[in-house]
C-alpha atoms as a PDB file:
ATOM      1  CA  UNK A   1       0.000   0.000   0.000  1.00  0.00           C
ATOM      2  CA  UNK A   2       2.277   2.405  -1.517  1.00  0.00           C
ATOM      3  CA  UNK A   3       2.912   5.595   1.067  1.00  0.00           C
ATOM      4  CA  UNK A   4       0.751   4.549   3.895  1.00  0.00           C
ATOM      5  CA  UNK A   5       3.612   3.666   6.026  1.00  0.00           C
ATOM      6  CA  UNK A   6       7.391   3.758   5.029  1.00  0.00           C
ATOM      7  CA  UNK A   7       9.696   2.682   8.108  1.00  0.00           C
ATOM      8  CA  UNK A   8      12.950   1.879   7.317  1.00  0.00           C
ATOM      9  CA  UNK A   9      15.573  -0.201   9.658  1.00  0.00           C
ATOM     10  CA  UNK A  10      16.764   3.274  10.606  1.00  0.00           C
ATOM     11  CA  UNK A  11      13.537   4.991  11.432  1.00  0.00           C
ATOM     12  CA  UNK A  12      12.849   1.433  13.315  1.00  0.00           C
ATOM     13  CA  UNK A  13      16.107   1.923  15.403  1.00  0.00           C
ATOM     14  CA  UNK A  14      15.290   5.290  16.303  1.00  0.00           C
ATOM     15  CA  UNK A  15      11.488   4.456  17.815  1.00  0.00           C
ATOM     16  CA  UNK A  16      13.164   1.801  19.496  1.00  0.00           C
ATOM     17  CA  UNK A  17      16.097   3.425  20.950  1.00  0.00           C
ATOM     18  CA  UNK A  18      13.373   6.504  21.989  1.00  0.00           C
ATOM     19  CA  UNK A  19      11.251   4.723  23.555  1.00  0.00           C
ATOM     20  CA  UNK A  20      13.710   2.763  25.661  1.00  0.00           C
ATOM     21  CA  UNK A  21      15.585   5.739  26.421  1.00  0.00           C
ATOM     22  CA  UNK A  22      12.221   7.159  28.064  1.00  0.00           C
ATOM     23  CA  UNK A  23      12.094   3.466  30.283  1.00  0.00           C
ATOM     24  CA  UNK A  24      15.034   2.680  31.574  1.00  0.00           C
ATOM     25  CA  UNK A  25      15.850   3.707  35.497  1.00  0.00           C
ATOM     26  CA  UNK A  26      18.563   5.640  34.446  1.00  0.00           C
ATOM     27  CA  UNK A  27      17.668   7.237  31.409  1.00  0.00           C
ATOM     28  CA  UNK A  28      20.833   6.932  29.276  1.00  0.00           C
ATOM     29  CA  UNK A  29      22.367   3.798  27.649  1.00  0.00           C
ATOM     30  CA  UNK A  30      25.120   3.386  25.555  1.00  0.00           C
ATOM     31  CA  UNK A  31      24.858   2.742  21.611  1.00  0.00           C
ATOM     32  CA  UNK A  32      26.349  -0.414  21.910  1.00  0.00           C
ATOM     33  CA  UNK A  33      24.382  -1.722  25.313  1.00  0.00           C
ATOM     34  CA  UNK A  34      21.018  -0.499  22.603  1.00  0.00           C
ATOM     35  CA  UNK A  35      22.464  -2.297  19.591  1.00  0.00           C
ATOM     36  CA  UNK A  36      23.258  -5.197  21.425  1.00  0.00           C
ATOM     37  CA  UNK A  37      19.393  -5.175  23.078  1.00  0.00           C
ATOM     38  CA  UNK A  38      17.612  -4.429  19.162  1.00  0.00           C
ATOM     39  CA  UNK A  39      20.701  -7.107  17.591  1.00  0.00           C
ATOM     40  CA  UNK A  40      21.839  -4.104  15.494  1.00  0.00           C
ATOM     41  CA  UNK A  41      25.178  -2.861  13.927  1.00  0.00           C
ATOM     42  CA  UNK A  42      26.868  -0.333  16.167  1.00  0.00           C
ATOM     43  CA  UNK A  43      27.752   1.456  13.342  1.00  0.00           C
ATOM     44  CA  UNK A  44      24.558   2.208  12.041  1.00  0.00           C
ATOM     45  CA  UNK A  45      22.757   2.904  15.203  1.00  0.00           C
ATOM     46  CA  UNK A  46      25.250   5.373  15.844  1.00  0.00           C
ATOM     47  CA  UNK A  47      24.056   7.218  12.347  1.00  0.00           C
ATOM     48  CA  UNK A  48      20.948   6.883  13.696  1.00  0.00           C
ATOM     49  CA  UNK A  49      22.050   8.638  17.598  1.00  0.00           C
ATOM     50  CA  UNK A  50      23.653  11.070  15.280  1.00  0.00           C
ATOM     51  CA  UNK A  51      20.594  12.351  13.409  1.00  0.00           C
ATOM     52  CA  UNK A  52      18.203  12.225  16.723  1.00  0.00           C
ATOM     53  CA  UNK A  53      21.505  14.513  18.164  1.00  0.00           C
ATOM     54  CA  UNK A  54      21.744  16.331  15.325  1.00  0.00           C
ATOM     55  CA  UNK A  55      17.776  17.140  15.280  1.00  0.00           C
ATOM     56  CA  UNK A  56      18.093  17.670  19.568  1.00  0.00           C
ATOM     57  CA  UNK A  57      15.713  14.673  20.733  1.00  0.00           C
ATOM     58  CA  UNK A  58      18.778  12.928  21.831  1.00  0.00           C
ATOM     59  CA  UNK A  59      22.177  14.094  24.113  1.00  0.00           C
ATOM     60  CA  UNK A  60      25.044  12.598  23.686  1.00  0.00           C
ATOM     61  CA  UNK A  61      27.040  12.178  26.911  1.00  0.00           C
ATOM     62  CA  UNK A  62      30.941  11.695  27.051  1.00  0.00           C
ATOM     63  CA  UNK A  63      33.110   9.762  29.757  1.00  0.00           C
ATOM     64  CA  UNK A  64      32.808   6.748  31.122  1.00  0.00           C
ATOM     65  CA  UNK A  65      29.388   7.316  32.323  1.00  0.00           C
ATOM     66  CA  UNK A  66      28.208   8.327  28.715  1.00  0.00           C
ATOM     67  CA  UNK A  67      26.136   6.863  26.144  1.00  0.00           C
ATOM     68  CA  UNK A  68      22.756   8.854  24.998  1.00  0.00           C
ATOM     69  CA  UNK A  69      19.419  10.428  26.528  1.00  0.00           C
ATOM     70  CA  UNK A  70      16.505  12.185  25.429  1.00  0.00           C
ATOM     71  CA  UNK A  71      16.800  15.642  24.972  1.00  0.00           C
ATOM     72  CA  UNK A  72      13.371  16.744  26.204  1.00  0.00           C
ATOM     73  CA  UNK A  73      11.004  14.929  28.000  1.00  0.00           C
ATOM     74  CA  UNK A  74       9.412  11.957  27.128  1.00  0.00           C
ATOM     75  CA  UNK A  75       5.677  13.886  26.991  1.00  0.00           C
ATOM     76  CA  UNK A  76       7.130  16.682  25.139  1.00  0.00           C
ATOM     77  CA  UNK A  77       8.431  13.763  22.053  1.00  0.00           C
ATOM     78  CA  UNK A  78       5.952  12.182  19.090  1.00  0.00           C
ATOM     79  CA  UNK A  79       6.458   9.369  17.511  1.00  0.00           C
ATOM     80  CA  UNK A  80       5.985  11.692  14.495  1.00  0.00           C
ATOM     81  CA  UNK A  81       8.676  13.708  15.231  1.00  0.00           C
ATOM     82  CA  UNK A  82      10.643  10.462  15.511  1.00  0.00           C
ATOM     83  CA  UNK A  83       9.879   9.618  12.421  1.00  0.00           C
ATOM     84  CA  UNK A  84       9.763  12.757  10.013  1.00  0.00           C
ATOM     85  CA  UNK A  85      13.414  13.233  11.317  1.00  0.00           C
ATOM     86  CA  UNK A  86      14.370   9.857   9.983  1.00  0.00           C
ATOM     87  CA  UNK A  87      12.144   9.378   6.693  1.00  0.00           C
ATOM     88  CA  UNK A  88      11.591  13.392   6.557  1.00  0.00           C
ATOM     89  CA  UNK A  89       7.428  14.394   5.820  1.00  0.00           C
ATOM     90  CA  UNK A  90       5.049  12.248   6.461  1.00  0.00           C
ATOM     91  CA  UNK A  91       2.668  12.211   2.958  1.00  0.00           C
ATOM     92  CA  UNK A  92       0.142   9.726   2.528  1.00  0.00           C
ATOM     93  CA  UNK A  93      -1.022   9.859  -1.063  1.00  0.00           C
ATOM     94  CA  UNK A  94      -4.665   8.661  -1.555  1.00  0.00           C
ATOM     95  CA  UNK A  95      -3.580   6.929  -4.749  1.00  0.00           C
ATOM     96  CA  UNK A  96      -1.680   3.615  -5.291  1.00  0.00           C
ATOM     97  CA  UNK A  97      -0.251   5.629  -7.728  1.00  0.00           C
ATOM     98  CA  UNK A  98       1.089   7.947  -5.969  1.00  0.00           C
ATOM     99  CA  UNK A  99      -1.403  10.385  -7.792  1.00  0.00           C
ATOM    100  CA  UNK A 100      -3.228  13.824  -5.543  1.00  0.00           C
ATOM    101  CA  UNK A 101      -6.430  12.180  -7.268  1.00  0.00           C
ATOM    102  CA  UNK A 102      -7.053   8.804  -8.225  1.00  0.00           C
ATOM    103  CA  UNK A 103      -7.560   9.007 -12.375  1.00  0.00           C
ATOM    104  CA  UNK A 104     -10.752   6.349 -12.118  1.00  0.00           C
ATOM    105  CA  UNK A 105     -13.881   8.352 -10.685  1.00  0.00           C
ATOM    106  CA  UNK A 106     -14.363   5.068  -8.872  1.00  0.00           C
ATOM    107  CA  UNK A 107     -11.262   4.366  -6.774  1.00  0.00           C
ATOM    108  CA  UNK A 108     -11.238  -0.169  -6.417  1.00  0.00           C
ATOM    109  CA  UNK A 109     -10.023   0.890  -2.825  1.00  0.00           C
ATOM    110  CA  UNK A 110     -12.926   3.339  -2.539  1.00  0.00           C
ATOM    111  CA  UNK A 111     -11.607   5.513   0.645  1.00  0.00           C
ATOM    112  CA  UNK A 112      -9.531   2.489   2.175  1.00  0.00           C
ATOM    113  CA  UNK A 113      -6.726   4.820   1.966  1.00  0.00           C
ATOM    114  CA  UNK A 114      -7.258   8.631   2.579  1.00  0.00           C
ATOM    115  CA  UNK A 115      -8.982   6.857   5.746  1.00  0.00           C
ATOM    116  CA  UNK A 116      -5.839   4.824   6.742  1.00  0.00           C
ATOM    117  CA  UNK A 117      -3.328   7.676   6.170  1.00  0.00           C
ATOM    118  CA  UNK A 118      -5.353   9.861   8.751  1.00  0.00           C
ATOM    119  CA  UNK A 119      -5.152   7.016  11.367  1.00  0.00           C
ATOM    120  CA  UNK A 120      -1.662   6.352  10.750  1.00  0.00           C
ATOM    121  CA  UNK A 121      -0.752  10.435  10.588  1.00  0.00           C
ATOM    122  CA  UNK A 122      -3.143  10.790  13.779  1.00  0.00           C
ATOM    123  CA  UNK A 123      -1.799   7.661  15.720  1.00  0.00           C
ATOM    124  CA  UNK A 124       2.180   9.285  15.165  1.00  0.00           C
ATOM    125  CA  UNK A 125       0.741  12.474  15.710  1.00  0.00           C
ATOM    126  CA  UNK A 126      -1.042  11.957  18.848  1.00  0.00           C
ATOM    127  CA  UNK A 127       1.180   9.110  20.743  1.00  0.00           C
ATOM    128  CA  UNK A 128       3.942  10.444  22.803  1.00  0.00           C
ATOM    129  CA  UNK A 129       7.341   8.724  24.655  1.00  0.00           C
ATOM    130  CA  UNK A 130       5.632   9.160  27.768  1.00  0.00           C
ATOM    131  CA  UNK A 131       2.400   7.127  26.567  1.00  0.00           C
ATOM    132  CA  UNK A 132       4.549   4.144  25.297  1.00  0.00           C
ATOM    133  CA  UNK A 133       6.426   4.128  28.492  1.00  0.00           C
ATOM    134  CA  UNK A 134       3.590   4.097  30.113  1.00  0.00           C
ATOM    135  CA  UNK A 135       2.124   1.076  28.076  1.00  0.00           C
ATOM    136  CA  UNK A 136       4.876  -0.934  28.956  1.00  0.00           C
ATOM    137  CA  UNK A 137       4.842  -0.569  32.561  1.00  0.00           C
ATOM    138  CA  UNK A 138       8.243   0.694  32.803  1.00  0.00           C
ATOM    139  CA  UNK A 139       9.987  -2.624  31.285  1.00  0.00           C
ATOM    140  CA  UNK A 140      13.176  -1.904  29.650  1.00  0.00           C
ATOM    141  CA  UNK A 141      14.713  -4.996  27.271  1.00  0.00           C
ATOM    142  CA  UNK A 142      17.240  -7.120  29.126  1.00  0.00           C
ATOM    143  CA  UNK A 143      20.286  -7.512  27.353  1.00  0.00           C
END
């Protein structure tokens, strides 16, 4: 379903690595303590710290207590934010096509989806850190 929903490895990574950052006791954790929880290269979960950094949803911490944390608190960060800084905008095109305007004047998936790009915009839009936190009752991944 062409557009609906585009998450690369990357934008996966940085959801991930969010939303345990917001769980864990401490609130920091190393790259490779997170790429070693989500089986991931180091290297490229670093590109991924480096873009959250870069867009200021993560620190980065030196020393030998360093690793990463979340810039602002987990309330104040949407998984849409997450996301458009990975994949950039989020467009949803009502067309398999890819089209503004489907070219038949009656669509086969009718208004499948228009309707599921609003829930999927709304659902990124709407759902913070702090709520997916929340829904996991404070369980971080055990190495």
């Amino acid at each position: 379903m062409a557009d609906i929903l585009k998450i690369s490895d990357a934008t996966a990574l940085a959801l991930h690595t969010m939303v345990h950052l917001a769980i864990v006791p401490e609130g920091r954790a190393t790259t490779a303590e997170i790429a070693e929880i989500f089986d991931a290269s180091k290297h490229h979960l670093a590109k991924v710290h480096h873009r959250l950094t870069k867009a200021g949803l993560l620190r980065s911490l030196r020393g030998p207590t360093g690793g990463v944390r979340l810039a602002k608190k987990p309330a104040k960060i949407t998984l849409l934010k997450i996301y458009e800084v990975m994949e950039g905008p989020m467009t949803c095109h009502p067309c398999l096509f890819g089209k503004k305007k489907c070219p038949r004047a009656d669509c086969v998936l009718g208004s499948l989806l228009p309707g599921l790009a609003r829930q999927v915009r709304d659902y990124f839009e709407k759902t913070t850190l702090a709520q997916l936190a929340e829904e996991s009752n404070g369980r971080a991944i055990k190495k």
